[in-house]
C-alpha atoms as a PDB file:
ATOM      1  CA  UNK A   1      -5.949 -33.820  79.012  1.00  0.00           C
ATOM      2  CA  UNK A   2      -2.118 -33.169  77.964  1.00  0.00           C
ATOM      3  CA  UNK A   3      -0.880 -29.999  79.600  1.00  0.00           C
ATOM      4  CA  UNK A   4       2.390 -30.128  77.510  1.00  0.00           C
ATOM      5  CA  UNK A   5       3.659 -27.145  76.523  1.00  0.00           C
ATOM      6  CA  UNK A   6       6.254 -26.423  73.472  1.00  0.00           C
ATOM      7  CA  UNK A   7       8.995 -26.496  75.925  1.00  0.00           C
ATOM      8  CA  UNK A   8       7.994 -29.715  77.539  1.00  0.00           C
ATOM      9  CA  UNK A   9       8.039 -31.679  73.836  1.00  0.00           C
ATOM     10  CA  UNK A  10      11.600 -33.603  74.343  1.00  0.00           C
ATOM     11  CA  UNK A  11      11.136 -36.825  72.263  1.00  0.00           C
ATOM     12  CA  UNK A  12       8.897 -37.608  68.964  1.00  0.00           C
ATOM     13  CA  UNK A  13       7.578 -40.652  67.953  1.00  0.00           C
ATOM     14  CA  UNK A  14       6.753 -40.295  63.853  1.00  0.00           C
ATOM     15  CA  UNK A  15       4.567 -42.617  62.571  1.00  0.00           C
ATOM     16  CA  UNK A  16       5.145 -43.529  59.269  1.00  0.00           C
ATOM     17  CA  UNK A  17       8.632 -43.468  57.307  1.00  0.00           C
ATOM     18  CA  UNK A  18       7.066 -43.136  53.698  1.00  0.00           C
ATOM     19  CA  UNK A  19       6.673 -40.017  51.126  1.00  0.00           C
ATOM     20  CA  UNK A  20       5.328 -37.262  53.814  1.00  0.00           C
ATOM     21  CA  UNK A  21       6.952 -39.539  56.784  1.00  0.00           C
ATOM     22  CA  UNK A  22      10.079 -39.522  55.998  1.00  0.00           C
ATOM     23  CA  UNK A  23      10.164 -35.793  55.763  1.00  0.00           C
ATOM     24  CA  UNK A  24       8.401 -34.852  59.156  1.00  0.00           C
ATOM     25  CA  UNK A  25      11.167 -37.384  60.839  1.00  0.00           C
ATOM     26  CA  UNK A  26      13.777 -35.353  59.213  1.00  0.00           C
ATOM     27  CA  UNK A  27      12.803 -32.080  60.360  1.00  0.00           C
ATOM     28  CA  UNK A  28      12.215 -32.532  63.605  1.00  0.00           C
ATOM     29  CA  UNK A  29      15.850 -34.270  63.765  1.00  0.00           C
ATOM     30  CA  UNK A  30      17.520 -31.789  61.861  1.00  0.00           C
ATOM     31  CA  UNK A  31      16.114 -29.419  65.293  1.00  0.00           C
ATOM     32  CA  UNK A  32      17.737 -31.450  67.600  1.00  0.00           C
ATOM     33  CA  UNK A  33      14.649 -33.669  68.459  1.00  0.00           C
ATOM     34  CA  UNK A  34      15.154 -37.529  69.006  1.00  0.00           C
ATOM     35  CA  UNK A  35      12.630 -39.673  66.855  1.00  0.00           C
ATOM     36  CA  UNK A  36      11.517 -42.727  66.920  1.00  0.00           C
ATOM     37  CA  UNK A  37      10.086 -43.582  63.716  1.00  0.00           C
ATOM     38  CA  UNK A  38       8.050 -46.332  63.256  1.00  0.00           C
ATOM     39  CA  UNK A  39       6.825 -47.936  60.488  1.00  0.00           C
ATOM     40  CA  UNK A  40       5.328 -52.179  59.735  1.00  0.00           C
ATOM     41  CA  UNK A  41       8.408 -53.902  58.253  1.00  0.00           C
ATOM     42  CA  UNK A  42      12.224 -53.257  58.120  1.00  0.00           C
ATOM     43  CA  UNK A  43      11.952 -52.347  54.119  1.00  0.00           C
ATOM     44  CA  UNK A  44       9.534 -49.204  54.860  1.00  0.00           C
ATOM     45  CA  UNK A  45      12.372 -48.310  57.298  1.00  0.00           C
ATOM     46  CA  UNK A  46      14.931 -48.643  55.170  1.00  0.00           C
ATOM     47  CA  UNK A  47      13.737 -46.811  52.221  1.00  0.00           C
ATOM     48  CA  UNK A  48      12.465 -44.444  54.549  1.00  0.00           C
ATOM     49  CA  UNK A  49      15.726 -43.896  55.799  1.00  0.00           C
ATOM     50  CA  UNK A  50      17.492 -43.679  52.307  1.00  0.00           C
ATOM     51  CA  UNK A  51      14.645 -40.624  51.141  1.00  0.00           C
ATOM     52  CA  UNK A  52      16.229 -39.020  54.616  1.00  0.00           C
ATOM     53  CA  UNK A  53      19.531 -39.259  54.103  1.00  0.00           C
ATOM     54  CA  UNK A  54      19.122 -37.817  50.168  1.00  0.00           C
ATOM     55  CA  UNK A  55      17.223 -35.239  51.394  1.00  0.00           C
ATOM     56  CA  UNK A  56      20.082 -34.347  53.461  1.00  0.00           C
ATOM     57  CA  UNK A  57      22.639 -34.772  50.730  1.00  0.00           C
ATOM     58  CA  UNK A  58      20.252 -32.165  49.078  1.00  0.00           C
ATOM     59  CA  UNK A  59      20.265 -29.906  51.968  1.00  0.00           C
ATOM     60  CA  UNK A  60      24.169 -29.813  52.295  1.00  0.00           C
ATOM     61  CA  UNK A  61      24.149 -28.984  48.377  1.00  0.00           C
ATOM     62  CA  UNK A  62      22.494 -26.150  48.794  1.00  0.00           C
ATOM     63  CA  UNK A  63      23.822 -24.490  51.888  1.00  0.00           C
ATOM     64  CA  UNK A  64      20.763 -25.735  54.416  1.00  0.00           C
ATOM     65  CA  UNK A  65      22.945 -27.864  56.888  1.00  0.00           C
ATOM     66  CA  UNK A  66      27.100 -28.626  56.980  1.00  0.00           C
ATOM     67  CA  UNK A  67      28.794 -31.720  56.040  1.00  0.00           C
ATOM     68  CA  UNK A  68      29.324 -32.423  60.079  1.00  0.00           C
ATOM     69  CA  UNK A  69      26.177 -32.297  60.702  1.00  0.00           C
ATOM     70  CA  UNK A  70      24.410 -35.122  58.913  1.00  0.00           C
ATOM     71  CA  UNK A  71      25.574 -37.653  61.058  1.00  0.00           C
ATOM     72  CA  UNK A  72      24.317 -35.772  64.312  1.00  0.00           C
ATOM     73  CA  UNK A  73      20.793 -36.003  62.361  1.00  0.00           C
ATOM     74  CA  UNK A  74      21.038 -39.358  61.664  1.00  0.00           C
ATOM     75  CA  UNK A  75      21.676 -40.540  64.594  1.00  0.00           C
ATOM     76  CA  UNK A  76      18.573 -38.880  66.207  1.00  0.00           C
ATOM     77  CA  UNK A  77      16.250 -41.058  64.301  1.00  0.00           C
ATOM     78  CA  UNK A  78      15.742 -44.802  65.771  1.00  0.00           C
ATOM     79  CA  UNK A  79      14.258 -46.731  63.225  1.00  0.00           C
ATOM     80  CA  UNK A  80      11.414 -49.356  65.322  1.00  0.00           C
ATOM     81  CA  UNK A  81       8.351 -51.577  64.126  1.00  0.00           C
ATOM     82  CA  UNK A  82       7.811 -52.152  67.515  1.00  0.00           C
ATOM     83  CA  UNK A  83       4.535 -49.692  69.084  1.00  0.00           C
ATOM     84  CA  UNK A  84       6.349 -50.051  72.530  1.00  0.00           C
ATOM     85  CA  UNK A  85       9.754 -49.001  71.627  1.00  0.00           C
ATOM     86  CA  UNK A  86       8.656 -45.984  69.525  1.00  0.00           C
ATOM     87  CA  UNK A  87       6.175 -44.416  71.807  1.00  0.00           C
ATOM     88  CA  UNK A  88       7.037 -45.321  75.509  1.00  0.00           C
ATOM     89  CA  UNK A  89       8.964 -42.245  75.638  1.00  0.00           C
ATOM     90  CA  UNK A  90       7.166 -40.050  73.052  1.00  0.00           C
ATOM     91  CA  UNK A  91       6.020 -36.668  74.377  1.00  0.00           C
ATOM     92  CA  UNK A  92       5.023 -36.069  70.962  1.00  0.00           C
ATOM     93  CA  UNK A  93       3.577 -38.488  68.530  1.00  0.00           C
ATOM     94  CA  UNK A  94       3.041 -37.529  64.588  1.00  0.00           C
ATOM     95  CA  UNK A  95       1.437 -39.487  62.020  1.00  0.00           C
ATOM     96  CA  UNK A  96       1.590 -40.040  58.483  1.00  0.00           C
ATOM     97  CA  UNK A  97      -0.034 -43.651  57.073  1.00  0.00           C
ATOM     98  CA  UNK A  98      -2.240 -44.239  53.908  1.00  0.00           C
ATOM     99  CA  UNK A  99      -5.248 -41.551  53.704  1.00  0.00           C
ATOM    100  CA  UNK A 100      -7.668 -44.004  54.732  1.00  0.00           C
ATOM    101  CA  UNK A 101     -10.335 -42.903  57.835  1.00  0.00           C
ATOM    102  CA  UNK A 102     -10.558 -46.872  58.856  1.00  0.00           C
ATOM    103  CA  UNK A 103      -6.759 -47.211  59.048  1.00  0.00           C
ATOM    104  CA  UNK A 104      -5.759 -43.995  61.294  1.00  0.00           C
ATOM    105  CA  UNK A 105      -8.670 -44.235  63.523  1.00  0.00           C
ATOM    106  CA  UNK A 106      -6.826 -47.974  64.080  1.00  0.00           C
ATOM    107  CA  UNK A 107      -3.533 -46.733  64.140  1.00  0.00           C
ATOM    108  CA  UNK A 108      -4.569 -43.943  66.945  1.00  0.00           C
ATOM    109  CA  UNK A 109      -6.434 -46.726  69.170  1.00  0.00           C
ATOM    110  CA  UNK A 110      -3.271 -48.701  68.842  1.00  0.00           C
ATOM    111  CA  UNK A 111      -1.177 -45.552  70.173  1.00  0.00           C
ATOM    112  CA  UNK A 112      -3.545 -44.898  73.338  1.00  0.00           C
ATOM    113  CA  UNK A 113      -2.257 -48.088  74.619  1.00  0.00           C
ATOM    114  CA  UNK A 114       1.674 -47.240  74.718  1.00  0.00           C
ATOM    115  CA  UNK A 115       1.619 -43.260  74.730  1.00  0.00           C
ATOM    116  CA  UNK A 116       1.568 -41.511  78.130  1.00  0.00           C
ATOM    117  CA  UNK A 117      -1.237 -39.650  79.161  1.00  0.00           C
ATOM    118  CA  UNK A 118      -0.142 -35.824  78.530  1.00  0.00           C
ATOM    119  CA  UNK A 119       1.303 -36.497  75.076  1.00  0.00           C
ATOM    120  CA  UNK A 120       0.190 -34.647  72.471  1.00  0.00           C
ATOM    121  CA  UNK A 121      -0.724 -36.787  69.023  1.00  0.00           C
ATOM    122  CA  UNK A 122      -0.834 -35.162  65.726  1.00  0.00           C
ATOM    123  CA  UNK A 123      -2.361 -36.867  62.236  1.00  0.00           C
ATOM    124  CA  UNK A 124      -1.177 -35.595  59.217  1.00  0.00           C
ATOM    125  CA  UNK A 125      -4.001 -35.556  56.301  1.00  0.00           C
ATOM    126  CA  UNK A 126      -4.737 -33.401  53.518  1.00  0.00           C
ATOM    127  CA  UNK A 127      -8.836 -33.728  53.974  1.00  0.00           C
ATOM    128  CA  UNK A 128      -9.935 -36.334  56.679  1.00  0.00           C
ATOM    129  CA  UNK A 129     -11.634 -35.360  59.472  1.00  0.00           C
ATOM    130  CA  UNK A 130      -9.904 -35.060  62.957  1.00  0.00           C
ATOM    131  CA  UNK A 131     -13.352 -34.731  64.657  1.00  0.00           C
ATOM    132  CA  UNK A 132     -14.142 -38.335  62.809  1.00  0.00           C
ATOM    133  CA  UNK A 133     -10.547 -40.123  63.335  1.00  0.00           C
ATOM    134  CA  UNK A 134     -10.262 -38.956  67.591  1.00  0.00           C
ATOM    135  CA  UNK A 135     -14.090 -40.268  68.094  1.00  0.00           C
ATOM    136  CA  UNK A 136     -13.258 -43.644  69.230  1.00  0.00           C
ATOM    137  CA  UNK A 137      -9.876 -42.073  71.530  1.00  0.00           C
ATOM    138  CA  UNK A 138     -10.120 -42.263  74.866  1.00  0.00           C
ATOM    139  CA  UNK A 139      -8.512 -39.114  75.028  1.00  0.00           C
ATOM    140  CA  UNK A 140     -10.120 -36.983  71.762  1.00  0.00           C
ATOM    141  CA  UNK A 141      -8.915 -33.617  73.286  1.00  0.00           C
ATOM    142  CA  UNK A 142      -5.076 -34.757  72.863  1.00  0.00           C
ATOM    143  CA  UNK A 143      -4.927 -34.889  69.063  1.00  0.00           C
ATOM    144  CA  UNK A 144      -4.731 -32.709  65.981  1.00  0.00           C
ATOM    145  CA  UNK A 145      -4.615 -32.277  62.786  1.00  0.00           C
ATOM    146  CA  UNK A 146      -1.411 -31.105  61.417  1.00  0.00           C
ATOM    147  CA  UNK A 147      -1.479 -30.642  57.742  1.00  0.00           C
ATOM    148  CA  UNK A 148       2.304 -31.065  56.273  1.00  0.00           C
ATOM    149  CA  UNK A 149       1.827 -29.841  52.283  1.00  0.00           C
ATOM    150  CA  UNK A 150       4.124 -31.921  49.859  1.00  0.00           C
ATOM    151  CA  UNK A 151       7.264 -32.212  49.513  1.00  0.00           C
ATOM    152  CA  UNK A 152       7.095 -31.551  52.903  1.00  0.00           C
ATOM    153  CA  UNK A 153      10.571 -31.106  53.449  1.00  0.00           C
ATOM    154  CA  UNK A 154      10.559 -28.103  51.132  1.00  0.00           C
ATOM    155  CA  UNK A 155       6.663 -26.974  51.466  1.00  0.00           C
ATOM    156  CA  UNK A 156       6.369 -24.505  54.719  1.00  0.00           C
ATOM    157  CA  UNK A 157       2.943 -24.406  55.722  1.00  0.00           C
ATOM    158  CA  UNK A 158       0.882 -26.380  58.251  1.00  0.00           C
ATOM    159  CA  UNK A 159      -2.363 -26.333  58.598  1.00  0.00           C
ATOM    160  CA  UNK A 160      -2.739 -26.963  62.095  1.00  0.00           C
ATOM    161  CA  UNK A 161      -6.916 -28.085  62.373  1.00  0.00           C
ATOM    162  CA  UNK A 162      -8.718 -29.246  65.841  1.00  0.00           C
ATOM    163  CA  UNK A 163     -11.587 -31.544  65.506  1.00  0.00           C
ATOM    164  CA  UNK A 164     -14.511 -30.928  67.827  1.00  0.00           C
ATOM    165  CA  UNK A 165     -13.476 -32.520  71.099  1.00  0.00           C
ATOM    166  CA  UNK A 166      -9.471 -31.213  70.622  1.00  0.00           C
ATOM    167  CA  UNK A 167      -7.803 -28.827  73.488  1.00  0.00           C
ATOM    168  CA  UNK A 168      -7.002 -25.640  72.804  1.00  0.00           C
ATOM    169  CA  UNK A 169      -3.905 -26.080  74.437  1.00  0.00           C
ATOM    170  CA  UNK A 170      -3.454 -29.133  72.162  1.00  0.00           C
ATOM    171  CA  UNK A 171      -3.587 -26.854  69.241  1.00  0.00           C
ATOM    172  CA  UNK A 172      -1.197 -24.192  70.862  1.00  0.00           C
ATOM    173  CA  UNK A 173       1.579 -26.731  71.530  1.00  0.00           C
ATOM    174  CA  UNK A 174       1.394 -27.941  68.011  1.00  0.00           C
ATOM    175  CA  UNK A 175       1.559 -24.905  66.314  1.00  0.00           C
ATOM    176  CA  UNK A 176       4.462 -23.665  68.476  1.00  0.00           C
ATOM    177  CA  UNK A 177       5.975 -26.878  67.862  1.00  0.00           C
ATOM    178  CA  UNK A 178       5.747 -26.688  64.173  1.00  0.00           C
ATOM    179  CA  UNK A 179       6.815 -23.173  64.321  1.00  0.00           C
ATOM    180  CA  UNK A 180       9.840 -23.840  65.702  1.00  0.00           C
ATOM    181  CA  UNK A 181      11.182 -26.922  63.616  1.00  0.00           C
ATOM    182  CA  UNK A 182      11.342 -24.013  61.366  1.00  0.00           C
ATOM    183  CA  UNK A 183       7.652 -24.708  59.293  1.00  0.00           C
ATOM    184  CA  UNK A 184       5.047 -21.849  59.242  1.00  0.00           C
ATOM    185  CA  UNK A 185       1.975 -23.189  61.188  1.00  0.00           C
ATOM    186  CA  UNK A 186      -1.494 -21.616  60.612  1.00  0.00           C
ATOM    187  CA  UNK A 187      -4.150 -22.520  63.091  1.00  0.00           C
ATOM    188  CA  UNK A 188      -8.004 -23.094  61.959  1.00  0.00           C
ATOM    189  CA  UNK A 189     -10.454 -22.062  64.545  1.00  0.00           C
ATOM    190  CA  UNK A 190     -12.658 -25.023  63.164  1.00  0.00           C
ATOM    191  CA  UNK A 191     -12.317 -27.729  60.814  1.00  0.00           C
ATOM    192  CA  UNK A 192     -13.384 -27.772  57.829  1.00  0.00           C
ATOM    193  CA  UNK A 193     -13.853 -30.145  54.700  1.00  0.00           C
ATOM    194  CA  UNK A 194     -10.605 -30.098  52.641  1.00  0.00           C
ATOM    195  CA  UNK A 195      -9.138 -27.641  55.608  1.00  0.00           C
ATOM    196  CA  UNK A 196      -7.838 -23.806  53.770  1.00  0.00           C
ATOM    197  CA  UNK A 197      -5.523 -25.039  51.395  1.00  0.00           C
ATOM    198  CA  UNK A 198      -7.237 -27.328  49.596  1.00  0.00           C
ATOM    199  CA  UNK A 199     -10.368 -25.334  49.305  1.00  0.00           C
ATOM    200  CA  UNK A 200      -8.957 -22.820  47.530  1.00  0.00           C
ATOM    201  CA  UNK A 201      -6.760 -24.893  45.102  1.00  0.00           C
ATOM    202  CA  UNK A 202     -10.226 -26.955  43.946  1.00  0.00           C
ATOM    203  CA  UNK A 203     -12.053 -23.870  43.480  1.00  0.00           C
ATOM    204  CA  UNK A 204      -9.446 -22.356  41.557  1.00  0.00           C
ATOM    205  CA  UNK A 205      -8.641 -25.752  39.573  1.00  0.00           C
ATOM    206  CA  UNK A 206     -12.431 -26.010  38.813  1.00  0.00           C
ATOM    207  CA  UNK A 207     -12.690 -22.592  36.853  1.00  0.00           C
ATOM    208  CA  UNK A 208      -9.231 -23.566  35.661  1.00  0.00           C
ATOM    209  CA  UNK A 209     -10.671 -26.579  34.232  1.00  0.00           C
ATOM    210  CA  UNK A 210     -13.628 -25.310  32.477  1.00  0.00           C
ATOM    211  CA  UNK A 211     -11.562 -22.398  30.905  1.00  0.00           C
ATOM    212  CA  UNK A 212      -9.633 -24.974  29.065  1.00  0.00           C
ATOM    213  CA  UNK A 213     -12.682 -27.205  28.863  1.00  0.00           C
ATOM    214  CA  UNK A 214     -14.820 -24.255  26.980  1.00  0.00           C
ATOM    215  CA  UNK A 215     -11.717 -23.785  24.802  1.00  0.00           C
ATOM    216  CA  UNK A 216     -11.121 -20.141  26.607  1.00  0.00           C
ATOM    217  CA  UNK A 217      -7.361 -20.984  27.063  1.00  0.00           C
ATOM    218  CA  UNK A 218      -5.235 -23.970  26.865  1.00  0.00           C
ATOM    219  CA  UNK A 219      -3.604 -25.854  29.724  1.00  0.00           C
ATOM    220  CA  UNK A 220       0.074 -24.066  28.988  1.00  0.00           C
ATOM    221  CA  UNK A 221      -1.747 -20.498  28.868  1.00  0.00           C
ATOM    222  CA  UNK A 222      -3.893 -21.198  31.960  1.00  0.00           C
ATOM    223  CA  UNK A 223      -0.866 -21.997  34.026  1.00  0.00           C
ATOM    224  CA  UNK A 224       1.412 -18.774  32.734  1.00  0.00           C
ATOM    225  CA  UNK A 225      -1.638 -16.564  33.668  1.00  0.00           C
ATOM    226  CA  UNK A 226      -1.465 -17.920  37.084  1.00  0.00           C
ATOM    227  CA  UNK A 227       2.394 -18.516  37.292  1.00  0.00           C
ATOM    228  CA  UNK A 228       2.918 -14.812  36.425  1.00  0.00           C
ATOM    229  CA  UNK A 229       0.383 -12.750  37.876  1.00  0.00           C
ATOM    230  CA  UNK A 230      -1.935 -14.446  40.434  1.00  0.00           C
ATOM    231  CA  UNK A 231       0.925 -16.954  41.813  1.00  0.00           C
ATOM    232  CA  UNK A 232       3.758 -13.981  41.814  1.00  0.00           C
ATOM    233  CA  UNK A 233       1.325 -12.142  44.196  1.00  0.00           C
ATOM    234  CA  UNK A 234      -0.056 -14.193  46.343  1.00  0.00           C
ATOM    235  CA  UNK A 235       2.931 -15.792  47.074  1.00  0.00           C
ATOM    236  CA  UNK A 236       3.689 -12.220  48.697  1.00  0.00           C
ATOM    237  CA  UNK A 237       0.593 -10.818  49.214  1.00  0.00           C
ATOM    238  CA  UNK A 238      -2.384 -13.306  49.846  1.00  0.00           C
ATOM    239  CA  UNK A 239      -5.580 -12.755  47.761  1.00  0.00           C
ATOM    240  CA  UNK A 240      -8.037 -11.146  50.838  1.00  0.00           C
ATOM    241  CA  UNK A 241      -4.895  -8.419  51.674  1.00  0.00           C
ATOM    242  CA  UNK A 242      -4.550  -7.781  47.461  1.00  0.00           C
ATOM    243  CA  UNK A 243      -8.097  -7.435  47.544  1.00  0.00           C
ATOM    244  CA  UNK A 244      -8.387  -4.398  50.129  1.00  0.00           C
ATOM    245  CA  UNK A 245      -4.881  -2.973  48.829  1.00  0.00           C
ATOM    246  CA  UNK A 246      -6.756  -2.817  45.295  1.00  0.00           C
ATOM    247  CA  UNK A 247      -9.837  -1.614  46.454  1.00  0.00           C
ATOM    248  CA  UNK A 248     -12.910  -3.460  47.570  1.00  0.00           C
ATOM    249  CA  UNK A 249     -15.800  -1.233  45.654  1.00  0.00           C
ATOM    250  CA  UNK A 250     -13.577  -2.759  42.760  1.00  0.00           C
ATOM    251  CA  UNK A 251     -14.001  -6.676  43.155  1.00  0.00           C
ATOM    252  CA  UNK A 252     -17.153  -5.924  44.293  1.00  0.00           C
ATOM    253  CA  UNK A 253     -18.347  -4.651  40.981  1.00  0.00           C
ATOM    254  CA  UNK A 254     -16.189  -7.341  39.024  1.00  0.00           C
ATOM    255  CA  UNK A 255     -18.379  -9.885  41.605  1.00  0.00           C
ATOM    256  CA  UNK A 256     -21.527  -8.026  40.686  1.00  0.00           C
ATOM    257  CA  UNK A 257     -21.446  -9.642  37.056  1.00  0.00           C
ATOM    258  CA  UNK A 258     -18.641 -12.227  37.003  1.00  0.00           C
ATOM    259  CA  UNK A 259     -19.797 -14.361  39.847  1.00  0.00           C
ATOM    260  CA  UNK A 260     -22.337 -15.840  37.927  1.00  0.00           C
ATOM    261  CA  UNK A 261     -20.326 -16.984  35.047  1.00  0.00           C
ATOM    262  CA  UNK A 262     -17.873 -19.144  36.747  1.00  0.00           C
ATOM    263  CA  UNK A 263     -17.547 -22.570  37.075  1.00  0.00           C
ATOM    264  CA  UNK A 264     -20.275 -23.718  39.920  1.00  0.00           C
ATOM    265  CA  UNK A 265     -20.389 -27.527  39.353  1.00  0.00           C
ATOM    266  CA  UNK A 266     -20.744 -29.630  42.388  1.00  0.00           C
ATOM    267  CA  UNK A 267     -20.039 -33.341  42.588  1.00  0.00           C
ATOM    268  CA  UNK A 268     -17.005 -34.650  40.514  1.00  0.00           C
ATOM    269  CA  UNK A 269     -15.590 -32.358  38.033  1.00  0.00           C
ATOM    270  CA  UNK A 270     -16.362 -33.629  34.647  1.00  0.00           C
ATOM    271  CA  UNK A 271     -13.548 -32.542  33.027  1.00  0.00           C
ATOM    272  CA  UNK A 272     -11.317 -34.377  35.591  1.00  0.00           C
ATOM    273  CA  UNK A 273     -13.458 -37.574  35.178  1.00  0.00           C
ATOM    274  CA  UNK A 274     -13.214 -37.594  31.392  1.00  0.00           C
ATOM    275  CA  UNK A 275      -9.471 -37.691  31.471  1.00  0.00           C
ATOM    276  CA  UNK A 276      -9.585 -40.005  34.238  1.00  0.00           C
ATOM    277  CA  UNK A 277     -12.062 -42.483  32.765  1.00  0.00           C
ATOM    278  CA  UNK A 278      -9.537 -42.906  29.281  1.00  0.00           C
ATOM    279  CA  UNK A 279      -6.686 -43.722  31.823  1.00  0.00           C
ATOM    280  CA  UNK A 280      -4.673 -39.857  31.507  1.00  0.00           C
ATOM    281  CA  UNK A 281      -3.711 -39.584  35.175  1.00  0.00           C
ATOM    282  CA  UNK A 282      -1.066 -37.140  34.376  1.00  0.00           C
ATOM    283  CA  UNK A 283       2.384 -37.547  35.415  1.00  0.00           C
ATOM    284  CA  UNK A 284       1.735 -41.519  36.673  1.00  0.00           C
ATOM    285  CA  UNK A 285       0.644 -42.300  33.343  1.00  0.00           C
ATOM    286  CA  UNK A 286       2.771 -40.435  31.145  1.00  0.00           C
ATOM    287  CA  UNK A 287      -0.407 -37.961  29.837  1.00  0.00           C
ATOM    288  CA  UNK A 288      -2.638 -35.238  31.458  1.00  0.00           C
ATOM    289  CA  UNK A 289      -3.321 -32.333  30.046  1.00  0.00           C
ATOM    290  CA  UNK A 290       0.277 -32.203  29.109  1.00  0.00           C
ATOM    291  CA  UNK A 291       2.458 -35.369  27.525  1.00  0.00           C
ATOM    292  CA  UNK A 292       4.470 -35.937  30.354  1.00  0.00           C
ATOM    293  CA  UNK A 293       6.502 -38.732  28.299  1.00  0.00           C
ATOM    294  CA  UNK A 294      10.647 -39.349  28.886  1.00  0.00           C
ATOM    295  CA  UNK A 295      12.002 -37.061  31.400  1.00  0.00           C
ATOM    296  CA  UNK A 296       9.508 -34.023  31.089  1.00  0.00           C
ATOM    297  CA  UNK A 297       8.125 -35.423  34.449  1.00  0.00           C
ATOM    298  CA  UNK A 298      11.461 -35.249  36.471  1.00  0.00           C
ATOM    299  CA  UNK A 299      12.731 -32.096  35.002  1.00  0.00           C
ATOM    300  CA  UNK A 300      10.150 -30.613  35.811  1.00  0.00           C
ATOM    301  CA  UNK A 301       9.588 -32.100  39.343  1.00  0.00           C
ATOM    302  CA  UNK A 302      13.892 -31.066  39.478  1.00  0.00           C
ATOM    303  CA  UNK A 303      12.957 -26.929  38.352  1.00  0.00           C
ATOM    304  CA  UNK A 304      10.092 -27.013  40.829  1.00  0.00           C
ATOM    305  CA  UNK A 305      12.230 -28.166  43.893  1.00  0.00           C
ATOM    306  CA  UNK A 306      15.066 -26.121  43.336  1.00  0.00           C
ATOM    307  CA  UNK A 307      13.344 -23.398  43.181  1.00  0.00           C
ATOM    308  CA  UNK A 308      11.827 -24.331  46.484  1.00  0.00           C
ATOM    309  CA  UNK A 309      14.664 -25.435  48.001  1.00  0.00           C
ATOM    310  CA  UNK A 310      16.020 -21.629  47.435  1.00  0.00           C
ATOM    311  CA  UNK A 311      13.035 -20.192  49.175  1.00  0.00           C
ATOM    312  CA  UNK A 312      14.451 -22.180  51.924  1.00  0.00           C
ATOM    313  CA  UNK A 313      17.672 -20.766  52.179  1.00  0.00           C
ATOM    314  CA  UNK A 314      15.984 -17.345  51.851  1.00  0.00           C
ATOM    315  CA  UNK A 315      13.863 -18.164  54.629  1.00  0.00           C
ATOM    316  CA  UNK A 316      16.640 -19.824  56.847  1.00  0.00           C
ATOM    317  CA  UNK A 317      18.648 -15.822  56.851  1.00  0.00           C
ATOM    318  CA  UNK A 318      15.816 -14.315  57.907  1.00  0.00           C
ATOM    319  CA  UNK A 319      15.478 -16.724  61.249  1.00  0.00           C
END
């Protein structure tokens, strides 16, 4: 069993240098960590390497690191495809490949044969199960689930989620790690399908869905409701704390007859498979439930990380 603690976490190998990759590489170097980062072939690398160093040039735009300072970062990352070089020294190993239960659980067997005993290994997925990807490990109780939200260079949360056979002190050195690259970890005491996060954005996209569906609201209404009341609040307050600072009796009531109105389908949401089925994937294909033709897409991708990116800076003067 590791017995690493937070303190004891000197190098990182990072497993993956794609979309969600490229970003945990980057954070941990931009807090002084060296990283290893791994990936199949020299071309992952190097576009892995080119998101990193624009995400940088983003970060210096807006006040997050200094000019001097990007090369330091750079240099912390070694770019490998070799399983030796990247994890020999790796107190820490993170990982970020395809969402595919067959190709972690591989990836993870792999690792047990270069990775020391005590290190601590991390997976990052939005849904799969750790209990299901450290069954074949020699050493279950080492790894974790931690659950980096995209862009995860800009998103703060991680959901930090043990399988059944993971330490607890496996899941206190990760979320103190993650903590202090500067994210905001959240530990689960168990796992669970589609962790927190998730399980509240599908049960709020599946009444969503059947509000425009039953011709209630359209899309553009549905999201300013949400955007200007619900998301404004939350994002401040989170909906269990608004619920006891506006009165419990009250939701109870509105449960008492609401509850059984809402959306309650089970199995794939129909209103998602209908727009799937005609080929409207949304932003890939150019139409959702919006027309996300020309540069709608990017500006609006552009509006939605800036904003983020000035949450950041917020956050970064109250460290």
């Amino acid at each position: 069993m590791s017995t690493l603690k937070m303190k004891d976490i000197k190098v990182i190998a990072n497993i993956g240098a794609g979309t969600m990759g490229h970003a945990t590489a980057l954070q941990f170097a931009m807090n002084g960590y060296p990283v290893n980062l791994l990936d199949m072939n020299q071309a992952a690398l190097k576009h892995g390497m080119e998101l990193i160093e624009h995400d940088l040039a983003t970060f210096e735009e807006n006040g997050l690191i200094k000019g001097n300072q990007k090369a330091d970062i750079l240099a912390r990352i070694v770019p490998t495809t070799d399983y030796s070089d990247a994890l020999a020294d790796a107190d820490f190993v993170i990982e970020s490949v395809v969402e595919k239960l067959a190709v972690k659980k591989t990836v993870w067997q792999k690792v047990e044969h270069y990775v020391s005993e005590d290190a601590s290994m991390a997976t990052n997925t939005s849904g799969l199960s750790p209990t299901a990807i450290q069954a074949d490990l020699k050493r279950p109780e080492n790894l974790v689930v931690t659950h980096f939200w995209n862009p995860a260079q800009l998103m703060p949360l991680v959901e930090v989620v043990p399988g059944e056979q993971t330490s607890e002190a496996t899941v206190k050195t990760a979320t103190a790690l993650m903590n202090h690259i500067g994210k905001h970890a959240v530990a689960l005491k168990k796992e669970s399908l589609g962790f927190v996060g998730n399980r509240i954005q599908m049960a709020v996209l599946r009444e969503a869905f059947k509000i425009v569906d039953d011709g209630i609201a359209s899309p553009e209404a549905v999201d300013d409701i949400i955007k200007y009341s619900l998301g404004r609040r939350w994002s401040l307050v989170g909906p269990i704390a608004s619920a006891d600072l506006g009165g419990l009796d009250i939701f109870e009531n509105i449960s008492s007859y609401l509850y059984d109105d809402l959306a309650n389908n089970t199995g794939t949401d129909p209103v998602l498979k209908k727009l799937v089925d005609a080929g409207n994937l949304g932003l890939k294909s150019g139409q959702g439930f919006y027309n996300w033709e020309g540069d709608m897409g990017k500006e609006a991708i552009a509006h939605r990380d800036q904003a983020l990116l000035q949450l950041l800076v917020e956050d970064q003067k109250k460290r």
